[in-house]
N, C-alpha and C. Protein backbone atom coordinates (compact mmCIF):
# COMPACT_ATOMS: atom_id res chain seq x y z
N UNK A 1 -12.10 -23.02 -1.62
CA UNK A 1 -12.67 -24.25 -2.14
C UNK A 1 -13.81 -23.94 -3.11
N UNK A 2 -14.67 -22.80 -2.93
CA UNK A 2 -15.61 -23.03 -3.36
C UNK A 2 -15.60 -22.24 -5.07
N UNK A 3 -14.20 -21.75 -5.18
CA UNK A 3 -14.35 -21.25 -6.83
C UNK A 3 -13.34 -22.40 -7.08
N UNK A 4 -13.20 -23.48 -6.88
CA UNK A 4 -12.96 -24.66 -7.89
C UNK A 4 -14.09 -24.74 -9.26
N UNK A 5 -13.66 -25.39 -10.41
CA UNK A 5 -14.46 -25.47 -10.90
C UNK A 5 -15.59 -26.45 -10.97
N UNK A 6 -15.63 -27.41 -10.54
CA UNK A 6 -16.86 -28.48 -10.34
C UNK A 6 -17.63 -27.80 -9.33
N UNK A 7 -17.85 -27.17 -9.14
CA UNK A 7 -18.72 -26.03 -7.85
C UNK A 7 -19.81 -26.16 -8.32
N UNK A 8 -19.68 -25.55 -9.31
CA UNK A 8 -20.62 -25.40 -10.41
C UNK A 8 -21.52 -26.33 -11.07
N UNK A 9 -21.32 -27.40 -10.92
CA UNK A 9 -21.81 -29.32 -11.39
C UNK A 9 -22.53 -29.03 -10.05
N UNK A 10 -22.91 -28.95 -9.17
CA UNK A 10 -23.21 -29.60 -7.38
C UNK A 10 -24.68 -29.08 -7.79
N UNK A 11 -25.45 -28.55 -8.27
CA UNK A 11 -27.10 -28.51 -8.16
C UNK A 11 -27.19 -29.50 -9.59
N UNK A 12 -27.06 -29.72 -9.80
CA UNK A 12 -27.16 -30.96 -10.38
C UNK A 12 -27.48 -32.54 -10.80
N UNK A 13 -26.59 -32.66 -9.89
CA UNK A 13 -26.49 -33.76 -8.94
C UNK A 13 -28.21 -34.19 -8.08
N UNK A 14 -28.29 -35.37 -9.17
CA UNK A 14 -29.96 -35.93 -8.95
C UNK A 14 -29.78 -37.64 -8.24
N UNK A 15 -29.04 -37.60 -6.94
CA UNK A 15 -28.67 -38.67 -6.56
C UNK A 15 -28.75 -38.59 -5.28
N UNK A 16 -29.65 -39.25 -4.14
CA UNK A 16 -29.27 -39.39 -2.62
C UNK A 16 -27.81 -39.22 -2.59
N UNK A 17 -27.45 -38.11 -1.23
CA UNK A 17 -26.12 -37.83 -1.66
C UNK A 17 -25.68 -37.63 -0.10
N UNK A 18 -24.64 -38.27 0.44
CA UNK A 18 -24.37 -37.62 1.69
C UNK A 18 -22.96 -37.27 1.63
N UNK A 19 -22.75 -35.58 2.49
CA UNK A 19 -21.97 -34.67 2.36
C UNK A 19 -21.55 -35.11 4.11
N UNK A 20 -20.12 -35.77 4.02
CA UNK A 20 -19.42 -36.23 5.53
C UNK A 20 -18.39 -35.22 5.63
N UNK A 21 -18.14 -34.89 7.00
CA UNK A 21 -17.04 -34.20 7.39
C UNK A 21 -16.70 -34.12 8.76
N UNK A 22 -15.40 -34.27 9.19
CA UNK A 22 -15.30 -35.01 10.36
C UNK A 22 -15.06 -33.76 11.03
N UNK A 23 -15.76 -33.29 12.82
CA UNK A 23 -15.79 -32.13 13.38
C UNK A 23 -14.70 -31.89 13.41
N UNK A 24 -13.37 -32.62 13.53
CA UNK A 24 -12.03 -31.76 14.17
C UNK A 24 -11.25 -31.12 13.04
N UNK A 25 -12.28 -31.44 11.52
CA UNK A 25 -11.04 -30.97 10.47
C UNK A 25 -10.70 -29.90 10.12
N UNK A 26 -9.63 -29.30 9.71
CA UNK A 26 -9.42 -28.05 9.48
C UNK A 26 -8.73 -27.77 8.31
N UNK A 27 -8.89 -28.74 7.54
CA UNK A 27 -8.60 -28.43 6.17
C UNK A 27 -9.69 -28.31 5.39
N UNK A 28 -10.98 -29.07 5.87
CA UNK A 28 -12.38 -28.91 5.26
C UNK A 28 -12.75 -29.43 6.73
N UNK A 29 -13.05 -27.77 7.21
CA UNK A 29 -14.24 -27.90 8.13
C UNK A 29 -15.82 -28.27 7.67
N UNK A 30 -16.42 -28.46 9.02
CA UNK A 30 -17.74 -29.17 8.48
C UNK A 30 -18.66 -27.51 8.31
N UNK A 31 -18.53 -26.54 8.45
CA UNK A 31 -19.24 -25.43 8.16
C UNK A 31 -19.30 -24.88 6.60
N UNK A 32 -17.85 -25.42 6.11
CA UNK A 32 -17.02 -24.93 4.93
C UNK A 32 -18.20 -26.38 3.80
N UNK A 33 -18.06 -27.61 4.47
CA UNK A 33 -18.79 -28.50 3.67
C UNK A 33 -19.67 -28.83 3.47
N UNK A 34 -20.79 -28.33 4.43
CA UNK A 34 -22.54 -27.79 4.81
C UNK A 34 -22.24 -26.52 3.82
N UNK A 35 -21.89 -25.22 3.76
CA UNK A 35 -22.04 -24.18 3.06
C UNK A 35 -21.73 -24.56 1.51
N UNK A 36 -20.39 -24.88 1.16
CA UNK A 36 -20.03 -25.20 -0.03
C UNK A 36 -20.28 -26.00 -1.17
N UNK A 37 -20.71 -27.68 -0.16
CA UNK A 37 -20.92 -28.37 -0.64
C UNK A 37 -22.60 -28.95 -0.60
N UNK A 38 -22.97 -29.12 0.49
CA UNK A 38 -24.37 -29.89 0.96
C UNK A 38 -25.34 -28.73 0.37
N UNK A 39 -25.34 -27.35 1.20
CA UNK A 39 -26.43 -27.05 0.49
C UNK A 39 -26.34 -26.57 -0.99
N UNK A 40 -25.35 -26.88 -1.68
CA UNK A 40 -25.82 -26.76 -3.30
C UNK A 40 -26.35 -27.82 -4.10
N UNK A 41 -26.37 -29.30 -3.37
CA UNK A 41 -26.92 -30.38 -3.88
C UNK A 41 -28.39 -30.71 -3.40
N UNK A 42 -28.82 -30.82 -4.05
CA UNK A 42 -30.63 -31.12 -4.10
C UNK A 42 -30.69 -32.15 -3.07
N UNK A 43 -31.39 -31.82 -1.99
CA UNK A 43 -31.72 -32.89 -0.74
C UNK A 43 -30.83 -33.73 -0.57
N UNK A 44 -29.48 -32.91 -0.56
CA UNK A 44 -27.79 -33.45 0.29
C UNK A 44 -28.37 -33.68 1.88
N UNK A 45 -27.63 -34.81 2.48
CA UNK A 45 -28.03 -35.01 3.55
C UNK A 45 -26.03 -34.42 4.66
N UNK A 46 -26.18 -33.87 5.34
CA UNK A 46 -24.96 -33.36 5.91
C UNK A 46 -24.88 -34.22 7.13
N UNK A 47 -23.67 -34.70 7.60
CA UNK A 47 -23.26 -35.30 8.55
C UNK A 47 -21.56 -35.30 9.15
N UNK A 48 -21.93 -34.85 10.45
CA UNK A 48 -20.49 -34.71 11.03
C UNK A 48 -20.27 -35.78 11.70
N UNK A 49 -18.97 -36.44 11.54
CA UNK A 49 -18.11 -37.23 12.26
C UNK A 49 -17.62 -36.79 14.03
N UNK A 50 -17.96 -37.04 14.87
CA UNK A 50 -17.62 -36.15 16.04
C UNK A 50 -16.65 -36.70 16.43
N UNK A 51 -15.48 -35.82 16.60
CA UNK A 51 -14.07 -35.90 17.23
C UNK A 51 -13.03 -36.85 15.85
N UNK A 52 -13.69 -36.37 15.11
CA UNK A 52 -13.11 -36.95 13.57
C UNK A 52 -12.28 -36.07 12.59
N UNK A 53 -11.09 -36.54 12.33
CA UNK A 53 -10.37 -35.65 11.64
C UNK A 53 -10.50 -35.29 10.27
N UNK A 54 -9.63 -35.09 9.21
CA UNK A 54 -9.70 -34.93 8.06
C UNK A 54 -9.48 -36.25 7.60
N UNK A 55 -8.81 -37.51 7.76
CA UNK A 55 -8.68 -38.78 7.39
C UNK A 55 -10.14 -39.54 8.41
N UNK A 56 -11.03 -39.01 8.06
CA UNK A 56 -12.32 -40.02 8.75
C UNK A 56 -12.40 -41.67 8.65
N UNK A 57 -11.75 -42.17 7.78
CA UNK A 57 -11.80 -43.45 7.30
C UNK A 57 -10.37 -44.20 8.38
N UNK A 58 -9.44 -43.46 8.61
CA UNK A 58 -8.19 -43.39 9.87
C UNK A 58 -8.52 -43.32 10.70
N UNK A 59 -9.25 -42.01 11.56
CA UNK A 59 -9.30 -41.43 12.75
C UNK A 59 -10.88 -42.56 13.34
N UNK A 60 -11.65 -42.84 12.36
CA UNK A 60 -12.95 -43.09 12.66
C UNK A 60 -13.81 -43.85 11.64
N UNK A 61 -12.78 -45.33 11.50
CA UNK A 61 -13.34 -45.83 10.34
C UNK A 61 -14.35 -46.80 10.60
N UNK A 62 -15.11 -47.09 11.90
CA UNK A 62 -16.36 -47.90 12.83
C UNK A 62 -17.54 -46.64 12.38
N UNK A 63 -17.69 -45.38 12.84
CA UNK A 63 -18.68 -44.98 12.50
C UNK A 63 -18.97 -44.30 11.03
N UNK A 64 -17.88 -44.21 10.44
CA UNK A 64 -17.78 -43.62 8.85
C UNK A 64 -18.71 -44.94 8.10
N UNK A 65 -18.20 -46.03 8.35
CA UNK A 65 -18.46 -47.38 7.82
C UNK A 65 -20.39 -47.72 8.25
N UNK A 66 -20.62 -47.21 9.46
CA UNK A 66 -21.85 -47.31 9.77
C UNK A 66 -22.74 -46.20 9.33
N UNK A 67 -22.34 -44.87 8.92
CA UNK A 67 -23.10 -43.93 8.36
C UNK A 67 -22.81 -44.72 6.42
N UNK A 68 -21.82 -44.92 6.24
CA UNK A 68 -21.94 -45.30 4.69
C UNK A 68 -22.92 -46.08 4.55
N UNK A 69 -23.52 -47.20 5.12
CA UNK A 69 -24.11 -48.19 5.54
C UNK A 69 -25.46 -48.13 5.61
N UNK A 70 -25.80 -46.72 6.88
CA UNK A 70 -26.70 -46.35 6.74
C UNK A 70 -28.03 -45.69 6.05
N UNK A 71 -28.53 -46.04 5.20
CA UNK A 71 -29.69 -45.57 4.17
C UNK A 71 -30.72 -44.59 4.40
């Protein structure tokens, strides 16, 4: 994932930003999206979905909807 090319754009990024990833995924684990993604964005806020798959908005669309929500 992480030699895509928009990798490279992510310190950049001058916007409250939250980096979601649901614990059970294994196509983008949440270690892979904290390392890759969150900490290259300037005061990314990281948050795991617990017992949440790769479709978070499917598996867990009550608390996805309440962290989007959340400010």
């Amino acid at each position: 994932m992480a030699n895509m090319s928009h990798f490279k754009r992510l310190p950049s990024i001058q916007i409250p930003t939250k980096v979601i990833a649901g614990e059970l995924d294994v196509s983008c684990p949440p270690e892979l999206m904290r390392n890759d993604i969150a900490q290259q964005i300037p005061n990314a806020r990281m948050h795991v979905i617990a017992g949440a798959t790769h479709m978070i908005s499917l598996t867990k669309p009550v608390e996805l909807a309440a962290l989007l929500l959340e400010k």
